[in-house]
N, C-alpha and C. Protein backbone atom coordinates (compact mmCIF):
# COMPACT_ATOMS: atom_id res chain seq x y z
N UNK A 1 1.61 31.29 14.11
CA UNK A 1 1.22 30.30 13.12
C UNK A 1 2.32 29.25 13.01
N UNK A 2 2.06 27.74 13.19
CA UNK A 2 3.24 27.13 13.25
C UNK A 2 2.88 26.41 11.78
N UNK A 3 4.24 26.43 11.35
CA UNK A 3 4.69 25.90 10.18
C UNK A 3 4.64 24.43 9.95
N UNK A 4 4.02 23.86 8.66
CA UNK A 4 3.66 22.64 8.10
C UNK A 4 4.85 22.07 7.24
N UNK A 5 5.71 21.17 7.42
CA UNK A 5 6.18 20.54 6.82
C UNK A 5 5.90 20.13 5.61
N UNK A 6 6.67 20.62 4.22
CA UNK A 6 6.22 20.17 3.01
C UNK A 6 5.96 18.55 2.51
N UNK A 7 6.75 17.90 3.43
CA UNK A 7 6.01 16.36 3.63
C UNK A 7 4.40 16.28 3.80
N UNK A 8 3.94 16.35 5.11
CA UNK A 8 3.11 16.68 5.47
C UNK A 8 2.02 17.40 4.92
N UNK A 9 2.13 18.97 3.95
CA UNK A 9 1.44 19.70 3.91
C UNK A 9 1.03 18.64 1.81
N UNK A 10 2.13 18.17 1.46
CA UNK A 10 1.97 17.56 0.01
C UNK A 10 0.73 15.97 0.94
N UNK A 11 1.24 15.60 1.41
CA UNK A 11 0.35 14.18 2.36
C UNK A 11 -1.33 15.06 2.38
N UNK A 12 -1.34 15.73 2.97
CA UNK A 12 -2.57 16.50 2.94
C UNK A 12 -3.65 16.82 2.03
N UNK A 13 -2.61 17.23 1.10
CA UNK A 13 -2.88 17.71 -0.17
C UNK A 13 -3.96 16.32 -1.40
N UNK A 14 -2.96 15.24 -0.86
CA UNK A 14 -3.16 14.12 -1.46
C UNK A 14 -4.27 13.22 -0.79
N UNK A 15 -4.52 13.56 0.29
CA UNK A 15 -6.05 13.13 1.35
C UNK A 15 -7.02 14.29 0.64
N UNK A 16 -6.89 14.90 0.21
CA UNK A 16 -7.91 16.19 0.24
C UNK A 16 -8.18 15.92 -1.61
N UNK A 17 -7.20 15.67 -1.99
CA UNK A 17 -7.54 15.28 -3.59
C UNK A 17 -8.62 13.79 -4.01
N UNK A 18 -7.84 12.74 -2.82
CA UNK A 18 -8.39 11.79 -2.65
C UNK A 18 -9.87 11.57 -2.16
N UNK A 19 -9.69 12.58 -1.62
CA UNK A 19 -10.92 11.97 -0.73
C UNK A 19 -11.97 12.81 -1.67
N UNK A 20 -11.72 13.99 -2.43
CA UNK A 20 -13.06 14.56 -3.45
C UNK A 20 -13.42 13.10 -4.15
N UNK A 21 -12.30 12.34 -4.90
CA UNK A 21 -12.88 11.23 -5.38
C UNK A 21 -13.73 10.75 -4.66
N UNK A 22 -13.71 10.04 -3.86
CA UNK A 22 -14.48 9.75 -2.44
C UNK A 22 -15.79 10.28 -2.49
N UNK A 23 -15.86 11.51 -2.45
CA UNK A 23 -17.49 12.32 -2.71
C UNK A 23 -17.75 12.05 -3.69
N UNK A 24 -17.50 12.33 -4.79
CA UNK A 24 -17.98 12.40 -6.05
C UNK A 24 -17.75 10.72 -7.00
N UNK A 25 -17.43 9.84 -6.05
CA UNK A 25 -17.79 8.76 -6.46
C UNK A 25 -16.73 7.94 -7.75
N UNK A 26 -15.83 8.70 -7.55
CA UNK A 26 -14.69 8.30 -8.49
C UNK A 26 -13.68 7.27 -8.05
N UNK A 27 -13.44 7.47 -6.57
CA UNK A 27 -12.89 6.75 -6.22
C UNK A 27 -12.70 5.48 -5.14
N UNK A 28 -12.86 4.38 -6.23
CA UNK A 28 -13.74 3.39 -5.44
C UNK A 28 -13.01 2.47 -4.31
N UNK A 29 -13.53 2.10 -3.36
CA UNK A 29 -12.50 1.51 -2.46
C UNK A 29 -12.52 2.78 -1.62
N UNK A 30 -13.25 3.72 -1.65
CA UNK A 30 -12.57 4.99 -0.49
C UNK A 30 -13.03 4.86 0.94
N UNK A 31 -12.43 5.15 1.73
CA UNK A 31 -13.49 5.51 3.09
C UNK A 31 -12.67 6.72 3.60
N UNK A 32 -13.72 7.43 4.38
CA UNK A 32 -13.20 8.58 4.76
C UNK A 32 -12.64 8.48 6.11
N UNK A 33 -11.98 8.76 6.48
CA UNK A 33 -11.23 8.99 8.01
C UNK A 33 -10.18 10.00 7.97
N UNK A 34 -9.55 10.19 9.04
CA UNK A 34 -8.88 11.27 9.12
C UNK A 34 -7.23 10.91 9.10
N UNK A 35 -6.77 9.85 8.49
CA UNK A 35 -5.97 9.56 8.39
C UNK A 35 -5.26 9.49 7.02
N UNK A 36 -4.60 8.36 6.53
CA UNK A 36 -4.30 8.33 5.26
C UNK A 36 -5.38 7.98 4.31
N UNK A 37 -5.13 8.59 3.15
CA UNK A 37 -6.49 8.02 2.12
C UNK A 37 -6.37 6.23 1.78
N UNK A 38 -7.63 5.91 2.45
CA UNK A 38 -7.44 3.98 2.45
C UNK A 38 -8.59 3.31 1.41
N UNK A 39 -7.90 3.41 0.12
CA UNK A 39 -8.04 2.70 -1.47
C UNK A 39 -7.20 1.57 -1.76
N UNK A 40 -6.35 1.14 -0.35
CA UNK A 40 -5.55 -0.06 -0.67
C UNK A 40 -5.89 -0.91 -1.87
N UNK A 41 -6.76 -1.70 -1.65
CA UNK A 41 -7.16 -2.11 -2.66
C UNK A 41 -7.25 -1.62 -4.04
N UNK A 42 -7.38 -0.28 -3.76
CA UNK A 42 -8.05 -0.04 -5.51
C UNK A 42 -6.92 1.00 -5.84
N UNK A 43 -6.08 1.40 -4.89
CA UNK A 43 -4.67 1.40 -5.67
C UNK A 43 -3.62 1.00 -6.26
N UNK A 44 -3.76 -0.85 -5.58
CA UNK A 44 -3.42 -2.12 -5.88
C UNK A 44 -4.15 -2.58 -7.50
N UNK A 45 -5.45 -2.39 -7.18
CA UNK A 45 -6.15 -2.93 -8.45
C UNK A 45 -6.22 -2.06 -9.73
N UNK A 46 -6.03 -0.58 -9.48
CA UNK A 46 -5.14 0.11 -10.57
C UNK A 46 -4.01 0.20 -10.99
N UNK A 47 -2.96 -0.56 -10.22
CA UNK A 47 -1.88 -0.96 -10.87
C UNK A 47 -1.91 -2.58 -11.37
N UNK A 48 -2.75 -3.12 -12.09
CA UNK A 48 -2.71 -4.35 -12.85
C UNK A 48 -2.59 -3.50 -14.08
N UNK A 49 -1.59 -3.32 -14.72
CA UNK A 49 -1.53 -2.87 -15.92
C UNK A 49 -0.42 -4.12 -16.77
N UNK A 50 -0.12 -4.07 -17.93
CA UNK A 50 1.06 -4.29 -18.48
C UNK A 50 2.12 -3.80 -17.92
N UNK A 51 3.03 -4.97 -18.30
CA UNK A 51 4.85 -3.98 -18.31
C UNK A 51 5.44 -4.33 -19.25
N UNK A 52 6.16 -2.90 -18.95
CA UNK A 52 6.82 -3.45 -20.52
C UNK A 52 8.66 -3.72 -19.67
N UNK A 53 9.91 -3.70 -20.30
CA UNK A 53 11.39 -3.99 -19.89
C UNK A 53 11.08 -5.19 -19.50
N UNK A 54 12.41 -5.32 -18.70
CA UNK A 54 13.33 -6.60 -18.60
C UNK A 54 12.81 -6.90 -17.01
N UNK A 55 12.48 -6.33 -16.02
CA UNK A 55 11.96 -6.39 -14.76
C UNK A 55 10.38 -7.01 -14.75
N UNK A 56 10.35 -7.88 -13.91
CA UNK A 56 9.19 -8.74 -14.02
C UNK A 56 8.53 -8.39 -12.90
N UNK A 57 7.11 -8.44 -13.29
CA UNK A 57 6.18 -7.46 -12.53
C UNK A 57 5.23 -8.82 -12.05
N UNK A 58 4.96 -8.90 -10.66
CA UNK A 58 3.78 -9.45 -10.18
C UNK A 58 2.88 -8.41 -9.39
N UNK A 59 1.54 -7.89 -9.60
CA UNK A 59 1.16 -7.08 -8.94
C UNK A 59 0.41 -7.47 -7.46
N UNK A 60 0.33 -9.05 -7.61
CA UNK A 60 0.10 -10.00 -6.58
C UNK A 60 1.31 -9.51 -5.07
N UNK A 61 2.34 -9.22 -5.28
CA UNK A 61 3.44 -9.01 -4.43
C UNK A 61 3.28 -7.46 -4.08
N UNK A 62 2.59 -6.69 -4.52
CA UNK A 62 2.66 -5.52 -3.40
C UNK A 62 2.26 -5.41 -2.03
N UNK A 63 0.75 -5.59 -1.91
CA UNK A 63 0.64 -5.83 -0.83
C UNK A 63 1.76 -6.05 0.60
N UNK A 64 1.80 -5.40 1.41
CA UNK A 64 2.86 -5.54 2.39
C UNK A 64 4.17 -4.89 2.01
N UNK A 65 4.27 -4.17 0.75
CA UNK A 65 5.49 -3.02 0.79
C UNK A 65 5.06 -1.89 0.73
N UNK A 66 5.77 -1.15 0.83
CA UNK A 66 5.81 0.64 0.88
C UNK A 66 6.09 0.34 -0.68
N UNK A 67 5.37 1.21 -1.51
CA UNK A 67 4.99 1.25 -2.91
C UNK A 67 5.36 2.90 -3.23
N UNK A 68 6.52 3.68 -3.85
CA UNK A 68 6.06 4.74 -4.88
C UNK A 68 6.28 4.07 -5.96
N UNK A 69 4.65 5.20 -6.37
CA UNK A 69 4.21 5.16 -8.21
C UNK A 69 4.40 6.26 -8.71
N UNK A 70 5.25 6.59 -9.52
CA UNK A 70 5.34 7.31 -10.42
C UNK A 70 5.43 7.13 -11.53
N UNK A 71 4.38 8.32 -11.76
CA UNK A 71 3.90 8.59 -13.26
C UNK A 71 5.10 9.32 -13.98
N UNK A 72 4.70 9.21 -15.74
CA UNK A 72 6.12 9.08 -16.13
C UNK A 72 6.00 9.40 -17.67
N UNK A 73 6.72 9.99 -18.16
CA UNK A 73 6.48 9.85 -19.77
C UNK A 73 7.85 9.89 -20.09
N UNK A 74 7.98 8.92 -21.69
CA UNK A 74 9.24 9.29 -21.71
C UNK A 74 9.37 10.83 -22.55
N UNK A 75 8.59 11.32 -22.87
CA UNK A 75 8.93 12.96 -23.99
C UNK A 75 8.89 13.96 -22.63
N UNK A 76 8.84 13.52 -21.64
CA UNK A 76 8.46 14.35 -20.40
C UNK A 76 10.52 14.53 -20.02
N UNK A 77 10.89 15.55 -19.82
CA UNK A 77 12.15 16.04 -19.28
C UNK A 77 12.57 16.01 -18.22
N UNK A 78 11.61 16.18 -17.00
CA UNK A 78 11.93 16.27 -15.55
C UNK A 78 11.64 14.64 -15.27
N UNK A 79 10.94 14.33 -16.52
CA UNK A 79 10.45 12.88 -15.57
C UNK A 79 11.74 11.78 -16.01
N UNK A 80 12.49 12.10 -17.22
CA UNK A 80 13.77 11.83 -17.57
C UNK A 80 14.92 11.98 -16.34
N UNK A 81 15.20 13.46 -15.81
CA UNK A 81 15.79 13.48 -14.94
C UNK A 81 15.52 13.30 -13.35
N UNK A 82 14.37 12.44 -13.33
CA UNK A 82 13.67 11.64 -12.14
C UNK A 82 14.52 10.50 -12.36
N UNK A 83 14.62 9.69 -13.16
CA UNK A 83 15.01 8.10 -13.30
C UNK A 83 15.91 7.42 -12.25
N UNK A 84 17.75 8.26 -12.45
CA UNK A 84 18.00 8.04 -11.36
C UNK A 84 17.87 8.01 -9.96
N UNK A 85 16.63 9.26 -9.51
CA UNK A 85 16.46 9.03 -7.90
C UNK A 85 15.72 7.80 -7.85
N UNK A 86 14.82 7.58 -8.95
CA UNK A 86 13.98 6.27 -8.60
C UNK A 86 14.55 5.35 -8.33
N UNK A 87 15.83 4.84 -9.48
CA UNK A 87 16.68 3.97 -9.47
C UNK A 87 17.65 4.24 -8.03
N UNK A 88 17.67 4.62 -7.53
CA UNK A 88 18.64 5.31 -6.26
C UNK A 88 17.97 4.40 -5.10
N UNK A 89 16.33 4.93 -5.50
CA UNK A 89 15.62 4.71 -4.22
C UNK A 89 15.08 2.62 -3.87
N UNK A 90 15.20 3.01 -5.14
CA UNK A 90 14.65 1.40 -5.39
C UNK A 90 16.36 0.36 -4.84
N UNK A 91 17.10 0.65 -5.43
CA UNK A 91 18.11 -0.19 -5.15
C UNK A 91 18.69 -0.23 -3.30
N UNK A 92 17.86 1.00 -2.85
CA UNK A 92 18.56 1.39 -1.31
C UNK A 92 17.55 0.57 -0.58
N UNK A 93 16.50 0.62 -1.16
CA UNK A 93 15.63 0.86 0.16
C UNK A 93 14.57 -0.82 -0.42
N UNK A 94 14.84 -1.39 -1.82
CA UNK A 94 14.20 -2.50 -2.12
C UNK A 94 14.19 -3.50 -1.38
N UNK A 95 15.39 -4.09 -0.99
CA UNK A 95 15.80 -5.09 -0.19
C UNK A 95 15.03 -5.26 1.55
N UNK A 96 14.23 -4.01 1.65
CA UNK A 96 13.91 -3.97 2.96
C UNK A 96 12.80 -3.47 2.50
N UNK A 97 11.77 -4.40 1.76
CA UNK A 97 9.87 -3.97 1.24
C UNK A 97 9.37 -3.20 0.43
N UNK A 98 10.75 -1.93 0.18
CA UNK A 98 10.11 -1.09 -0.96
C UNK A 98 9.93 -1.29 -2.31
N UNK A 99 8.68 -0.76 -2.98
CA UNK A 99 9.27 -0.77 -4.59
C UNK A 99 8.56 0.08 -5.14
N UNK A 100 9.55 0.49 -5.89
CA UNK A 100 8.90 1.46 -7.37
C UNK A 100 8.55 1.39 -8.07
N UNK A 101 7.22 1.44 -8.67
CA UNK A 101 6.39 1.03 -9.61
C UNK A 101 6.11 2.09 -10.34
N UNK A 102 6.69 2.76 -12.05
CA UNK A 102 7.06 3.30 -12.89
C UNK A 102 5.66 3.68 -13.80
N UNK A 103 4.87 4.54 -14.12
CA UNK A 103 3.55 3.80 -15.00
C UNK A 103 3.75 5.15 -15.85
N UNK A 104 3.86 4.16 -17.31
CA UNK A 104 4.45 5.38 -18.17
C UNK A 104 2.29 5.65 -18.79
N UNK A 105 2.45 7.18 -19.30
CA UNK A 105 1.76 8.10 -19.14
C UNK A 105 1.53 8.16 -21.14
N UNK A 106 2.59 7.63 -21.62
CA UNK A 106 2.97 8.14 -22.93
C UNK A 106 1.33 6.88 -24.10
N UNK A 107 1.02 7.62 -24.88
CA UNK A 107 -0.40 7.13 -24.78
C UNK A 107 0.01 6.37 -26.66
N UNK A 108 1.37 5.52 -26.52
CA UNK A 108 1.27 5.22 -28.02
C UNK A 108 1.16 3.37 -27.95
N UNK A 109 0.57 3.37 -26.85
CA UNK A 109 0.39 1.56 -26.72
C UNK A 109 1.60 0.70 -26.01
N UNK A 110 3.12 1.51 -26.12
CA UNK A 110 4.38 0.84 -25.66
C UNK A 110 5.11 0.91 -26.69
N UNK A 111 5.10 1.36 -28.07
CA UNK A 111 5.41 1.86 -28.94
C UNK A 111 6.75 2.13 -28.89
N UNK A 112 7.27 3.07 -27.68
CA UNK A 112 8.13 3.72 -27.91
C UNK A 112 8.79 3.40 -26.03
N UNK A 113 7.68 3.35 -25.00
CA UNK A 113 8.05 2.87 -23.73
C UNK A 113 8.81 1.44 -23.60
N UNK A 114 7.85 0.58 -24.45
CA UNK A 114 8.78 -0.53 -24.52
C UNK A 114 10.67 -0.76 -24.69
N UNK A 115 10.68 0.11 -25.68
CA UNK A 115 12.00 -0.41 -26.05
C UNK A 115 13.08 0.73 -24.98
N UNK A 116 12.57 1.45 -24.47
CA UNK A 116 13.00 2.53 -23.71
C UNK A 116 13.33 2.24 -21.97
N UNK A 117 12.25 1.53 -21.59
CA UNK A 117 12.60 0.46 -20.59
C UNK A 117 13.66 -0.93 -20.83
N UNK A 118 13.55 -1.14 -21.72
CA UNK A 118 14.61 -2.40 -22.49
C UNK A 118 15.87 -1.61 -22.37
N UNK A 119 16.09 -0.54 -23.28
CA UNK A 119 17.47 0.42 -23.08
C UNK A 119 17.97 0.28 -21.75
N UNK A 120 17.06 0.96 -21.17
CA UNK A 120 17.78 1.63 -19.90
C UNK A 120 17.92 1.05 -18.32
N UNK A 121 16.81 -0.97 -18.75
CA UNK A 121 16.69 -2.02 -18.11
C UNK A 121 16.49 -1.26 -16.60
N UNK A 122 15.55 -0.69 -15.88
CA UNK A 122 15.35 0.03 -14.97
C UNK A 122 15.14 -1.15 -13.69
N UNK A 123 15.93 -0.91 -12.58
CA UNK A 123 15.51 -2.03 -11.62
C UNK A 123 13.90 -1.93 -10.96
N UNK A 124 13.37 -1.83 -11.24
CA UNK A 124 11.61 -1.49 -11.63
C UNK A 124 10.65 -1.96 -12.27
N UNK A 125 9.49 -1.98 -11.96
CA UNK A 125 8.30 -2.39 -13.12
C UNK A 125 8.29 -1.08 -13.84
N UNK A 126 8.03 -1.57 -15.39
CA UNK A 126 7.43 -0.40 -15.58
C UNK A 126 6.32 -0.44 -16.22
N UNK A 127 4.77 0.21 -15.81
CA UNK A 127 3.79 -0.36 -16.80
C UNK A 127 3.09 0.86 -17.55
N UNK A 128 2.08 0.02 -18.43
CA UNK A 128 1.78 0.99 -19.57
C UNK A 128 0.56 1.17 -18.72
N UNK A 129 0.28 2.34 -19.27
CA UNK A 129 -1.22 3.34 -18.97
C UNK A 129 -2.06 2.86 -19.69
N UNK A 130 -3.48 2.93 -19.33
CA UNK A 130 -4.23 2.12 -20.51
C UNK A 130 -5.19 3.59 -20.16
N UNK A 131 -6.26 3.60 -21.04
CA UNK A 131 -7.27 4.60 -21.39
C UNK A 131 -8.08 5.50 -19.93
N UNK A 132 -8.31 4.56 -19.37
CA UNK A 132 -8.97 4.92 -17.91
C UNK A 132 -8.40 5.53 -16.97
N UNK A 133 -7.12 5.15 -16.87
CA UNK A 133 -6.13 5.62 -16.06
C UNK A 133 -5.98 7.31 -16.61
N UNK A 134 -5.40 7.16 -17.76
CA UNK A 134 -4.87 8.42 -18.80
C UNK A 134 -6.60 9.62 -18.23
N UNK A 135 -7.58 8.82 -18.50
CA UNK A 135 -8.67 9.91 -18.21
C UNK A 135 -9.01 10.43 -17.03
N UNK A 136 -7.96 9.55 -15.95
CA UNK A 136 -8.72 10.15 -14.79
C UNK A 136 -9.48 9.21 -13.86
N UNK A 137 -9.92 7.91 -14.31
CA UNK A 137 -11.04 6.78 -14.13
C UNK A 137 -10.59 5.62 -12.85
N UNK A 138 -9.56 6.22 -12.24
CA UNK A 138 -8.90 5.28 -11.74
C UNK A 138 -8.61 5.56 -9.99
N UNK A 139 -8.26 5.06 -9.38
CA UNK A 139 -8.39 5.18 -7.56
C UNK A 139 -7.01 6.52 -7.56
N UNK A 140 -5.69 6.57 -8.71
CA UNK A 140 -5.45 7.76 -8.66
C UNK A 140 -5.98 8.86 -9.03
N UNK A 141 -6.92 8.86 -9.96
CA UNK A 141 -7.52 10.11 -10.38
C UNK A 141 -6.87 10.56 -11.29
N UNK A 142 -7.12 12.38 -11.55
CA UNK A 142 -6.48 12.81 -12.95
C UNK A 142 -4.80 12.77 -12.66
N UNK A 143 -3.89 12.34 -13.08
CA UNK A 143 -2.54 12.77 -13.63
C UNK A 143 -3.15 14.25 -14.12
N UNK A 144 -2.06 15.35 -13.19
CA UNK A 144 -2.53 16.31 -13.71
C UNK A 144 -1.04 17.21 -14.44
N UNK A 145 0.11 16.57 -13.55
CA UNK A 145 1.53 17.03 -13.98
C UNK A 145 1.89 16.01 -13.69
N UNK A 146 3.44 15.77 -14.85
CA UNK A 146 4.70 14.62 -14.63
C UNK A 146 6.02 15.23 -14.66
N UNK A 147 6.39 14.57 -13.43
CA UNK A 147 6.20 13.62 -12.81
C UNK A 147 5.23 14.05 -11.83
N UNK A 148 4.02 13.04 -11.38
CA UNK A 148 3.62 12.74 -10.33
C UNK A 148 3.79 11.62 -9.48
N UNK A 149 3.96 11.42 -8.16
CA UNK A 149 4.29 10.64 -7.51
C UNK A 149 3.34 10.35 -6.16
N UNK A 150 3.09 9.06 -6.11
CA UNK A 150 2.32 8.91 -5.06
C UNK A 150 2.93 7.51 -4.11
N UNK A 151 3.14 7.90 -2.64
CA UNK A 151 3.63 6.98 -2.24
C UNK A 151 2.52 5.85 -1.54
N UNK A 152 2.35 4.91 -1.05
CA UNK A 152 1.43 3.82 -0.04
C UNK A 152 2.74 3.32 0.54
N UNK A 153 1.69 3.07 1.69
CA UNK A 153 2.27 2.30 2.93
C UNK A 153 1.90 1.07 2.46
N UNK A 154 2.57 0.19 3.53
CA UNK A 154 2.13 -1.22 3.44
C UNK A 154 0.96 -1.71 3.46
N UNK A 155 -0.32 -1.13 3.60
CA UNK A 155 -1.49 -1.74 3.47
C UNK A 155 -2.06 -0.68 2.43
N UNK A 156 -1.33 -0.03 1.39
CA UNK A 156 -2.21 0.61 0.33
C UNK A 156 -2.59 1.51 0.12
N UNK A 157 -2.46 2.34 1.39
CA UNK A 157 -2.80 3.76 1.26
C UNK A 157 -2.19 5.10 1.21
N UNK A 158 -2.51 6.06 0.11
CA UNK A 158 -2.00 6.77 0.07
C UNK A 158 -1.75 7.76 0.69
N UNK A 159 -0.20 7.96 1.38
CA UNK A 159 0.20 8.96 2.55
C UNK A 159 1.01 10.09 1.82
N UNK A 160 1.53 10.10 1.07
CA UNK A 160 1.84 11.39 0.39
C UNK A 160 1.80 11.77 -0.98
N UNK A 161 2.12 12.41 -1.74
CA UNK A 161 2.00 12.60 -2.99
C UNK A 161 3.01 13.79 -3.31
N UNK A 162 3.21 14.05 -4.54
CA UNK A 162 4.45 15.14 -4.63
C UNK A 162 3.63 15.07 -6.52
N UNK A 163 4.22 16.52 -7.01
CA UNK A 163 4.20 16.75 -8.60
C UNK A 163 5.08 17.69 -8.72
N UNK A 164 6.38 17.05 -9.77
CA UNK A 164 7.30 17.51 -10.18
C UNK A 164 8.04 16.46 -9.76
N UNK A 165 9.85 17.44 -9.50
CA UNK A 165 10.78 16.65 -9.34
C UNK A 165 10.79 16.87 -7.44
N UNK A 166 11.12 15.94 -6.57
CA UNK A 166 11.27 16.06 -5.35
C UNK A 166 12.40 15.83 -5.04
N UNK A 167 12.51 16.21 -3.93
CA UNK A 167 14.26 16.28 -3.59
C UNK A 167 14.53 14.43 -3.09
N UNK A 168 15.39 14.03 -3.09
CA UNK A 168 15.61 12.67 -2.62
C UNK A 168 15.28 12.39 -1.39
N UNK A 169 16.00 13.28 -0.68
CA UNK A 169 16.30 13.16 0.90
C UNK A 169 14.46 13.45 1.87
N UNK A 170 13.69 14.35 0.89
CA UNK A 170 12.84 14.55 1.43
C UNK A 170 12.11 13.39 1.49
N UNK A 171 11.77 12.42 0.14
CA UNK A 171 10.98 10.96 -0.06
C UNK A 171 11.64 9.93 0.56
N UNK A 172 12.81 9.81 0.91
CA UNK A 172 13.93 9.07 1.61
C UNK A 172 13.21 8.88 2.84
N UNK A 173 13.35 9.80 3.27
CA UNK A 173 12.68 10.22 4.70
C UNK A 173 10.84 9.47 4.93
N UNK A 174 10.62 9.68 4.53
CA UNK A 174 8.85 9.38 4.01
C UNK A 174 8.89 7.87 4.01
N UNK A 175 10.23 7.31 2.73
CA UNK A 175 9.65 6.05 2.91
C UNK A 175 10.59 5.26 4.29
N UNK A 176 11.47 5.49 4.76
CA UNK A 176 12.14 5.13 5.68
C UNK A 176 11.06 4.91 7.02
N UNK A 177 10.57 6.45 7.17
CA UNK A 177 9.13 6.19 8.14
C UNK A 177 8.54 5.11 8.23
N UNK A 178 8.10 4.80 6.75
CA UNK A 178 7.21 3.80 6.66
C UNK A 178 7.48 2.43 6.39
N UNK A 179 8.45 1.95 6.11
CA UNK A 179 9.52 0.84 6.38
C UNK A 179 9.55 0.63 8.11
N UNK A 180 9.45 1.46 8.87
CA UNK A 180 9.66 1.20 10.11
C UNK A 180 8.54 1.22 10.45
N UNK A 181 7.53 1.32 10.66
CA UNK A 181 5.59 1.65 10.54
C UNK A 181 5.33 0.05 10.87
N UNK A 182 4.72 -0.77 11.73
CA UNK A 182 3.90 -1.71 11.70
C UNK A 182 5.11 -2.64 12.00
């Protein structure tokens, strides 16, 4: 039995989640193939949200970068001690197409995200969740643990996914791939 790379076997995981949307009609923009799950678009068009901090968000400018989204709360602990890899990853790897796009989870309007992104001025968007998203209604589907993380390639589609905290070096790797891709 040869062994699956936890890259790989989480990538899988995230085609196989994706693509039920796909059947069951949730997730729009889908087509099926045997490759990455391709919702470009409507992973793009679920991140038009608000932002809240000091980092200015055009969602017009993704397109053509390697994109992780992670989901996020601030009462969430692991997703607290996520911040710096994000911030790690974003400052290494920004300058050459990537970006991290932050989407807080916390359901009090910005209440409390707002001024929390202001604090901690994150080199990042960070945007608010609105109702649809929070339910599930959206080309990601349910948030089912935070942190969740989902990465796209440059044309939108989602190639891996992770829930919890991930090691750096492992997503490092992932997006470096895909920085070199095309």
């Amino acid at each position: 039995m040869s062994r699956v790379s936890p890259v790989r076997r989480r990538a899988l995981a995230c085609a196989v989640a994706l693509g039920m949307l796909c059947v069951t009609g949730l997730g729009a923009g889908c087509h099926r193939n045997s490759g990455p799950v391709d919702a470009g678009p409507a992973f793009y068009r679920a991140l038009w949200l608000p932002s809240v901090g000091p980092t200015r968000y055009d969602p017009r400018q993704l397109p053509g970068k390697v994109v992780l989204v992670s989901f996020m709360a601030t009462w969430c602990f692991p997703c607290l001690a996520d911040l710096p890899t994000l911030k790690q990853l974003q400052e290494t790897y920004g300058p050459r197409g990537f970006q991290v796009v932050a989407v807080g989870m916390d359901i009090d309007e910005g209440r409390v995200l707002g001024p929390f992104a202001d604090h901690y001025a994150f080199p990042y968007p960070v945007l608010l969740s609105d109702d649809r998203m929070r339910a599930g209604e959206s080309a990601f589907g349910r948030i089912r643990a935070l942190p969740s993380t989902v990465l796209l390639d440059k044309h939108g589609r989602a190639v891996a996914a992770w829930q919890g905290i991930e090691g750096q070096a492992d997503v490092a790797k992932a997006i470096e791939k895909l920085l070199k891709a095309d």
